[in-house]
N, C-alpha and C. Protein backbone atom coordinates (compact mmCIF):
# COMPACT_ATOMS: atom_id res chain seq x y z
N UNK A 1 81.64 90.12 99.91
CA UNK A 1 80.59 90.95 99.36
C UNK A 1 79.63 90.05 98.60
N UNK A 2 78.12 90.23 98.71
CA UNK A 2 76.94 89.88 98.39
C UNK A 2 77.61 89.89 96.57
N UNK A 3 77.41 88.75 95.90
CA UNK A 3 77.34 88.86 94.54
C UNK A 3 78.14 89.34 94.03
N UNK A 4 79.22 89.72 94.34
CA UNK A 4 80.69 90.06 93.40
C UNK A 4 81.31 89.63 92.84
N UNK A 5 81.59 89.35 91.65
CA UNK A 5 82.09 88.93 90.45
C UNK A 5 83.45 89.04 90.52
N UNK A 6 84.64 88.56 90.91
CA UNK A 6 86.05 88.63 91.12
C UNK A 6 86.38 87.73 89.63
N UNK A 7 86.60 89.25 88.89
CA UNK A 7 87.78 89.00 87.93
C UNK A 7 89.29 89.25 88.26
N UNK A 8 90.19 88.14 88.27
CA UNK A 8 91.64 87.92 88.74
C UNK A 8 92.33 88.80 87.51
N UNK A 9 92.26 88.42 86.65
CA UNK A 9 93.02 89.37 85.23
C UNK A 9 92.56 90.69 85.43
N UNK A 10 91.94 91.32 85.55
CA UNK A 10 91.74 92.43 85.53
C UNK A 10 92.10 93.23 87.32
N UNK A 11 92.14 92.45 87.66
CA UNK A 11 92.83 93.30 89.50
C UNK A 11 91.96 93.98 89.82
N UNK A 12 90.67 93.82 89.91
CA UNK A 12 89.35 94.82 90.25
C UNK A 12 89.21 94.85 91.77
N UNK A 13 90.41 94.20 93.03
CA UNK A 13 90.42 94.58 94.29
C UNK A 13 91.87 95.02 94.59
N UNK A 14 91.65 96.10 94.73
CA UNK A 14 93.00 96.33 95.17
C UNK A 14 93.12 97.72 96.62
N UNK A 15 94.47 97.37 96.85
CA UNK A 15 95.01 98.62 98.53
C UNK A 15 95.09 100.21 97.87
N UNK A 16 94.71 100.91 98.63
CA UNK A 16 95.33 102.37 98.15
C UNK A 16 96.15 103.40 100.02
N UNK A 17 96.94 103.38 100.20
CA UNK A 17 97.69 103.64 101.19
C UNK A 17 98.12 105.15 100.93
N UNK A 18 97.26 106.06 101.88
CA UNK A 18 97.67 107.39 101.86
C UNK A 18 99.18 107.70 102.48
N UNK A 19 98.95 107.16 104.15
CA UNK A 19 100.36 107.97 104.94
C UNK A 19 100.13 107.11 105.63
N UNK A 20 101.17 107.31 106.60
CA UNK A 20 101.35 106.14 107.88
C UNK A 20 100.02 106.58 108.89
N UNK A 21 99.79 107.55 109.06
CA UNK A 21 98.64 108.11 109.88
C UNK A 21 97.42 107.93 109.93
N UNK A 22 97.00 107.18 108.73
CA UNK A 22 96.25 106.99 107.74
C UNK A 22 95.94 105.74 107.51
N UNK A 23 94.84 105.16 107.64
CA UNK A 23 94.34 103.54 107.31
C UNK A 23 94.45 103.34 106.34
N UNK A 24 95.01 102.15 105.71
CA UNK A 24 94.98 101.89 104.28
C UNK A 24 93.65 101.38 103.49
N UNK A 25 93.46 101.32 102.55
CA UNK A 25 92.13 101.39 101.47
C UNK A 25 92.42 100.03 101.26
N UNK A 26 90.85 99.56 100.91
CA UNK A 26 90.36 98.26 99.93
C UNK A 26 89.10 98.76 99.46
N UNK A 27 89.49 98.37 97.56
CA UNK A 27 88.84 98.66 97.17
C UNK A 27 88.50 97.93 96.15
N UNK A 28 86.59 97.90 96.25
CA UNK A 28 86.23 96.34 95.37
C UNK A 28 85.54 97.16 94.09
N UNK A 29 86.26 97.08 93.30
CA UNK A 29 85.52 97.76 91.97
C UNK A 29 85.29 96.67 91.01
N UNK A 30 84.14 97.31 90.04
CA UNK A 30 83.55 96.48 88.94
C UNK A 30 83.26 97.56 88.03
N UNK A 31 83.28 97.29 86.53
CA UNK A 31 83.40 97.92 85.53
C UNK A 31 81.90 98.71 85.08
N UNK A 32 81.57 99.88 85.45
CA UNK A 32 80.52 100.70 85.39
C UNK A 32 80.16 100.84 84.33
N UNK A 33 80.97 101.11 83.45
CA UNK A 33 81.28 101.45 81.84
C UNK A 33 82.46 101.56 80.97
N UNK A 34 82.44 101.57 79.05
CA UNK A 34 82.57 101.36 79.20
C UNK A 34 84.40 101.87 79.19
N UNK A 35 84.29 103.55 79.88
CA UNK A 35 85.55 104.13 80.37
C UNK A 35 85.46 104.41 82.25
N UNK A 36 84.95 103.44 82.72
CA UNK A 36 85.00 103.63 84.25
C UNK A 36 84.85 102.16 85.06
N UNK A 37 85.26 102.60 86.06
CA UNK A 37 84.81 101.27 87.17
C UNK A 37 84.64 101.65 88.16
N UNK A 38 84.16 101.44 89.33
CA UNK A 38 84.36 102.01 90.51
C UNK A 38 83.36 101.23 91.61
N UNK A 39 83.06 101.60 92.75
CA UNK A 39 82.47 100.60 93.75
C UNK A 39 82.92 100.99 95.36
N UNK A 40 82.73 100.22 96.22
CA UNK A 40 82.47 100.98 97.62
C UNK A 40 84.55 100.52 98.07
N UNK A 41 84.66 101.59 99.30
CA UNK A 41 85.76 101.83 99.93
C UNK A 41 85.79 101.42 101.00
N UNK A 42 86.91 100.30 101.81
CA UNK A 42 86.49 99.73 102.82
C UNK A 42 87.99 100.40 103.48
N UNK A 43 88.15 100.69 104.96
CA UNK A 43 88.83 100.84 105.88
C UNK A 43 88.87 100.05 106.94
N UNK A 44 89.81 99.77 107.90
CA UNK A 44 89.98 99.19 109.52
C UNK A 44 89.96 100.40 110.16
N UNK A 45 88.40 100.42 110.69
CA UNK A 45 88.40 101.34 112.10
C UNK A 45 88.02 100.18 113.35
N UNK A 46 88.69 100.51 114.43
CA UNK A 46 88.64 100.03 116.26
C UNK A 46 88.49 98.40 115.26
N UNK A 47 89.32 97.86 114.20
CA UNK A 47 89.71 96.86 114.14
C UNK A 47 88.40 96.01 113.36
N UNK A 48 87.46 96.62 112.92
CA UNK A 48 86.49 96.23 111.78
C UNK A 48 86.71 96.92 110.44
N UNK A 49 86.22 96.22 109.47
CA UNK A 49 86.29 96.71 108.18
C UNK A 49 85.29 97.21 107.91
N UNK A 50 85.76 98.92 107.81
CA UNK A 50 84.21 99.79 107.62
C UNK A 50 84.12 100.67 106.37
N UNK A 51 82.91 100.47 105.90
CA UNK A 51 82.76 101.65 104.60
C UNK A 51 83.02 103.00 104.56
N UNK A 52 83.98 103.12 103.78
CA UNK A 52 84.02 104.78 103.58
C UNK A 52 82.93 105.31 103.04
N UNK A 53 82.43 106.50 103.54
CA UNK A 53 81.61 107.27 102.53
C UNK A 53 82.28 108.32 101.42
N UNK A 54 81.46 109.53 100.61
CA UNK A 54 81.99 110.17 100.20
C UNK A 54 81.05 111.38 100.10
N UNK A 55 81.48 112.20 100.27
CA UNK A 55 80.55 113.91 100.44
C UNK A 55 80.99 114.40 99.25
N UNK A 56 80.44 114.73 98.64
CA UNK A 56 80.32 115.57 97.56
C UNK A 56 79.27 116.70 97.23
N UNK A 57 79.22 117.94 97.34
CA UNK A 57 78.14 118.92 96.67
C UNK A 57 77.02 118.48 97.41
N UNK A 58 76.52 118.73 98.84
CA UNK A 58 75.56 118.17 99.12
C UNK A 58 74.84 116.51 99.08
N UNK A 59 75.92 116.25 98.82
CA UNK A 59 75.33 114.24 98.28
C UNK A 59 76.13 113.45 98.76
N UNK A 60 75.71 112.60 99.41
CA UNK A 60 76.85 111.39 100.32
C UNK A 60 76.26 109.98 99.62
N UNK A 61 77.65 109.55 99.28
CA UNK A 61 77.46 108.16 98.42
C UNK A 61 78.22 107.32 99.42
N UNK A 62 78.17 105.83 98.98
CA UNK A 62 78.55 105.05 99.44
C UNK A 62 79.72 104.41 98.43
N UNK A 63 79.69 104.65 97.00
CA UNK A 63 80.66 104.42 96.40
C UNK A 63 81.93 105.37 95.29
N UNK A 64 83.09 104.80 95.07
CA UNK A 64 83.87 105.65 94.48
C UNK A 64 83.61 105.15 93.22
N UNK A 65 83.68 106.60 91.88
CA UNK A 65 83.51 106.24 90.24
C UNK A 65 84.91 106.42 89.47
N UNK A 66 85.91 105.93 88.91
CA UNK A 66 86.82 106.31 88.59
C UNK A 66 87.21 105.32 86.87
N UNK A 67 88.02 106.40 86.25
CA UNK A 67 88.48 105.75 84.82
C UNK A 67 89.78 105.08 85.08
N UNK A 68 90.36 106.31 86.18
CA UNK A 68 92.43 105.68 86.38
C UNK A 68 92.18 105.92 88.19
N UNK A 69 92.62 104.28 88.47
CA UNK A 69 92.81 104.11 89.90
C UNK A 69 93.18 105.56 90.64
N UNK A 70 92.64 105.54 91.43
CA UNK A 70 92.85 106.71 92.79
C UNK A 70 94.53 106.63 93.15
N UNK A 71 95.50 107.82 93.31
CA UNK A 71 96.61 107.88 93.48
C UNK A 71 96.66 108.77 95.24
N UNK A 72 97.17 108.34 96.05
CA UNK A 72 97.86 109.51 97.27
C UNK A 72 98.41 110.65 96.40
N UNK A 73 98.00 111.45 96.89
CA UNK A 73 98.77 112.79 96.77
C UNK A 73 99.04 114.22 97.81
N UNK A 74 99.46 113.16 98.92
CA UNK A 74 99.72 114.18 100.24
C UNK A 74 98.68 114.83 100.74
N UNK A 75 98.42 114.48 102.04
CA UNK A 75 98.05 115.49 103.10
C UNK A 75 96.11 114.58 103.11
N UNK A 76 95.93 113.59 103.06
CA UNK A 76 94.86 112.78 103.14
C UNK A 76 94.55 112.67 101.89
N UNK A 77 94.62 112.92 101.09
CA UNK A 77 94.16 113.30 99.73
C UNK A 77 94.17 112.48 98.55
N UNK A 78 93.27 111.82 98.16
CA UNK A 78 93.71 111.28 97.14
C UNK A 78 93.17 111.61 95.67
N UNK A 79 93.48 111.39 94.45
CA UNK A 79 93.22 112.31 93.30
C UNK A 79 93.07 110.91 92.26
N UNK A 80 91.78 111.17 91.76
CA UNK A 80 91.58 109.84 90.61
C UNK A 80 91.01 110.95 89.02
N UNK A 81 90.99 110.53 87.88
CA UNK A 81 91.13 110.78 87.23
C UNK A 81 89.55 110.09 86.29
N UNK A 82 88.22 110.80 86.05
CA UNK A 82 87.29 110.43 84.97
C UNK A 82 87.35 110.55 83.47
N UNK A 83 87.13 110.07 82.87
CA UNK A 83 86.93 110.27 81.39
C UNK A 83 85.64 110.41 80.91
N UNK A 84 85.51 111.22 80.24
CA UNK A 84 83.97 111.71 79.94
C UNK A 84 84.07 111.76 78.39
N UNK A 85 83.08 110.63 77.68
CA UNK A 85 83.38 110.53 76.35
C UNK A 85 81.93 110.54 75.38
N UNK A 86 80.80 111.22 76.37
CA UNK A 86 79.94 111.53 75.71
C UNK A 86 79.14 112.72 76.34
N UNK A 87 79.43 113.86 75.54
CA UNK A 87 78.83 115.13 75.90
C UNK A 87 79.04 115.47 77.36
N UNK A 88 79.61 116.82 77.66
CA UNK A 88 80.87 116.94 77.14
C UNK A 88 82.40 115.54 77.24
N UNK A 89 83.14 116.06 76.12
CA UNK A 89 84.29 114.52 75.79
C UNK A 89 85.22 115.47 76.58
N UNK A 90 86.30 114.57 77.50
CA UNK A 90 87.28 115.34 78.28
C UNK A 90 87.56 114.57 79.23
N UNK A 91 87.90 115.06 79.87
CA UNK A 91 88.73 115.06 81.11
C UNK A 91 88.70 114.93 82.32
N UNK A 92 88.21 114.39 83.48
CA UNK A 92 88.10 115.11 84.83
C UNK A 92 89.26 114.76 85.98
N UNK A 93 89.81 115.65 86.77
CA UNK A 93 90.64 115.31 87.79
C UNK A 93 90.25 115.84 89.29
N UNK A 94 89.85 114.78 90.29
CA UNK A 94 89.19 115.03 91.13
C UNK A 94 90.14 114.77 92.02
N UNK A 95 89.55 115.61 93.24
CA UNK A 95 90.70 115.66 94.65
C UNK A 95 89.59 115.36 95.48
N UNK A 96 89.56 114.42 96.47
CA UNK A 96 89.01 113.94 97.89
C UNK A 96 90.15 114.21 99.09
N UNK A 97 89.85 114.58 100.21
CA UNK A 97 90.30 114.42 101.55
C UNK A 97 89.77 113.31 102.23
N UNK A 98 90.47 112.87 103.22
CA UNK A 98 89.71 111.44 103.86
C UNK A 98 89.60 112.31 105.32
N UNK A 99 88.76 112.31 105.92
CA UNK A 99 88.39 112.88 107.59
C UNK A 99 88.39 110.98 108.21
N UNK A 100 89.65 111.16 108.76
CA UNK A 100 89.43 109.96 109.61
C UNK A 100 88.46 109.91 110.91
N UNK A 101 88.11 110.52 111.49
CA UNK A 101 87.26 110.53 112.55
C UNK A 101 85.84 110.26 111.81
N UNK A 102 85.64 110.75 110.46
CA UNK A 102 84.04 110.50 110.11
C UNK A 102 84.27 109.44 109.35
N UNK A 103 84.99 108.81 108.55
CA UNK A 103 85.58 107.80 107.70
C UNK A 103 84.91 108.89 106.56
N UNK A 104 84.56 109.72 106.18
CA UNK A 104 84.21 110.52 104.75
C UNK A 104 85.37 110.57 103.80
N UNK A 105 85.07 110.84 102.81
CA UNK A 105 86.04 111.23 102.02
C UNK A 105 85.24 112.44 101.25
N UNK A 106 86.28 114.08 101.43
CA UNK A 106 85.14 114.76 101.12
C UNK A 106 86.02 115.75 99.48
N UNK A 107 85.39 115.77 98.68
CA UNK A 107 85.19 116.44 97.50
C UNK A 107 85.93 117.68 97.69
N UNK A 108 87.09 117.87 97.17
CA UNK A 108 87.48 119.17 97.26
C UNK A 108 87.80 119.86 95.98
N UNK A 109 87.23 119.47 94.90
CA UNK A 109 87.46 120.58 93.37
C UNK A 109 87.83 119.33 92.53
N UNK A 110 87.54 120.22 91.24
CA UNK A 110 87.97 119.03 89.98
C UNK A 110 88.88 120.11 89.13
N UNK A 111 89.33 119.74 88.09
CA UNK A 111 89.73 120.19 87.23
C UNK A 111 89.39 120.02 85.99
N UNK A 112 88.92 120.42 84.85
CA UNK A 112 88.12 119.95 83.19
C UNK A 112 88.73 120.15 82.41
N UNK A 113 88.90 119.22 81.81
CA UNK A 113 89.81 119.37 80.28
C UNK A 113 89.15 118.82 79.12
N UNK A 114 88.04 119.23 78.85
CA UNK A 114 86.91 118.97 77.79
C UNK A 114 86.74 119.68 76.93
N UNK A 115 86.05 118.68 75.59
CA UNK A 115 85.81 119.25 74.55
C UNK A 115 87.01 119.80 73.97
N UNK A 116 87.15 121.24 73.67
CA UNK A 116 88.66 121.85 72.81
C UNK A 116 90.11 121.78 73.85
N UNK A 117 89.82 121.53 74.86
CA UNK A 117 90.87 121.24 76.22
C UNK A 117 91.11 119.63 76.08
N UNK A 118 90.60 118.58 74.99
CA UNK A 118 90.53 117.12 75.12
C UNK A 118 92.17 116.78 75.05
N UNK A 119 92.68 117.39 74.13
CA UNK A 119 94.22 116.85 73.65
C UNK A 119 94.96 117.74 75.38
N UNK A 120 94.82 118.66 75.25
CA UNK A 120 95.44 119.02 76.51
C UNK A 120 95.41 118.09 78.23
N UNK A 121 94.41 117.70 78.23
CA UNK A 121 93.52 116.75 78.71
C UNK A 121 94.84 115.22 79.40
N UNK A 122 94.36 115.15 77.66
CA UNK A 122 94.87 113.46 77.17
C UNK A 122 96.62 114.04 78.16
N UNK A 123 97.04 114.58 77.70
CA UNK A 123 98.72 114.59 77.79
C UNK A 123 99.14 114.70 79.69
N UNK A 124 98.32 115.50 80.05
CA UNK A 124 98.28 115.67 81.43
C UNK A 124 97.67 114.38 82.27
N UNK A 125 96.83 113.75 81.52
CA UNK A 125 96.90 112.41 81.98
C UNK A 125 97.77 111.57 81.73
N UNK A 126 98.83 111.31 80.67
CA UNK A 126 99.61 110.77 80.18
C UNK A 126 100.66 110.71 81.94
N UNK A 127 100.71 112.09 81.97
CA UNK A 127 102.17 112.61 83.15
C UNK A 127 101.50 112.34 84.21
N UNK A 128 100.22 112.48 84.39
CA UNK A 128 99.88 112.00 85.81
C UNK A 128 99.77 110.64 86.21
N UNK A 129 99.73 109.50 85.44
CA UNK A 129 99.81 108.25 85.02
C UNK A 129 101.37 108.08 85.26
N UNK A 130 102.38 108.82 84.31
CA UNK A 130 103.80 108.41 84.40
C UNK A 130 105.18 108.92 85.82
N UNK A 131 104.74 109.79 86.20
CA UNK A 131 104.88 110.49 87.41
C UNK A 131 104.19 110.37 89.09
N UNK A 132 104.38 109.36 89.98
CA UNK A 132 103.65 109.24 91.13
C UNK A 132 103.37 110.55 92.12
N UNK A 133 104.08 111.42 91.82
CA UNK A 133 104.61 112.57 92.43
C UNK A 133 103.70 113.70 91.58
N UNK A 134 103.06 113.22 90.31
CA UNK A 134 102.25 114.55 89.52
C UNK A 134 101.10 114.23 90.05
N UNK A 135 100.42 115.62 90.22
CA UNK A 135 99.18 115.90 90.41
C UNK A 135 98.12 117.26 90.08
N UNK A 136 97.34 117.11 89.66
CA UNK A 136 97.00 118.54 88.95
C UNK A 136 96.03 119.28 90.43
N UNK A 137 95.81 120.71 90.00
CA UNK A 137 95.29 121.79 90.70
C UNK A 137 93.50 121.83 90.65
N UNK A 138 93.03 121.17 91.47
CA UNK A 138 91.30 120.97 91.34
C UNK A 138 90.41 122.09 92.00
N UNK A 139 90.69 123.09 91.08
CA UNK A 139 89.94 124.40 91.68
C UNK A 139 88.37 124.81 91.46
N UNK A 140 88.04 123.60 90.90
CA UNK A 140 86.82 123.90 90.05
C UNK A 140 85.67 122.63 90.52
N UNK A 141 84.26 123.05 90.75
CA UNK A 141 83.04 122.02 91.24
C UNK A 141 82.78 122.02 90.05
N UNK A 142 82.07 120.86 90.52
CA UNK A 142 81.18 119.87 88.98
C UNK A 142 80.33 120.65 88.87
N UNK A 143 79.52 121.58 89.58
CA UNK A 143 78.32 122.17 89.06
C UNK A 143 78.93 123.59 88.56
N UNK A 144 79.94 124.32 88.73
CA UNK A 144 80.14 125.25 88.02
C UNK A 144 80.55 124.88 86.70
N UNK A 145 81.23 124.05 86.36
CA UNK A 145 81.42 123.48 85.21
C UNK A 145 80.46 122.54 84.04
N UNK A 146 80.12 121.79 85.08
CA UNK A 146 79.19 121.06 84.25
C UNK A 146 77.43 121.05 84.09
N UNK A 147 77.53 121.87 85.67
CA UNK A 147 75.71 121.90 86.00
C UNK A 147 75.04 121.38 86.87
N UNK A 148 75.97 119.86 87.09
CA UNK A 148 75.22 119.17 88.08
C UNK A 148 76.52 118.61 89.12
């Protein structure tokens, strides 16, 4: 990658492996801020290394934003975890599907634990962090919640 800064102490490239069915992830992140990092998703399709996209709410990006590395959580899915620490302070737990035929990865609900939900928040991240097997219920879009 054009200009990438490879910090070794900090592990800012690393695999994320859904299922056997399933291509495994590389992923080159750099520190966005300063509770996030995130950066583009690379796959082996017909034996090249190709960019994942990501669909979200009408908007296709080219990169993933995350506070706590992206975890598998069955059935293509993987679930990463934002921290939002200025207006609203909280929580976010996001669910993606991966469509292997489009290489997308598409947005399927968040969950918010902001503002008076922060301590509730904090602890459910605690277990989703300590548990590979926990995962929370993302029934909720960013724009019903947040607006945008």
């Amino acid at each position: 990658m054009k200009d990438y800064q490879y910090n070794k102490t900090r592990n800012m490239i690393f695999t994320l492996t859904l299922s056997k069915d399933q291509p495994s992830f590389l992923l080159f992140s750099t520190r966005e801020a300063s509770v996030s990092e995130g950066g583009p998703v690379y796959y082996l399709k017909d034996g090249n290394l190709t960019k994942a996209t990501f669909f979200e709410e009408d908007e296709t990006s080219q990169e993933l934003s995350f506070s706590s590395r992206p975890k598998p959580i069955g059935n293509n899915n993987i679930q990463l975890i934002n921290y939002w620490n200025g207006g609203p302070i909280g929580w976010e737990f996001s669910t993606y599907q991966f469509n292997k035929n489009s290489g997308t990865f598409i947005y399927k609900g968040s969950k918010f634990y902001i503002d008076n939900d922060w301590n509730e928040g904090e602890q459910i991240s605690k277990q989703w962090h300590n548990s590979p097997s926990f995962f929370v219920e993302t029934p909720q879009s960013k724009k019903e919640v947040l607006g945008f």
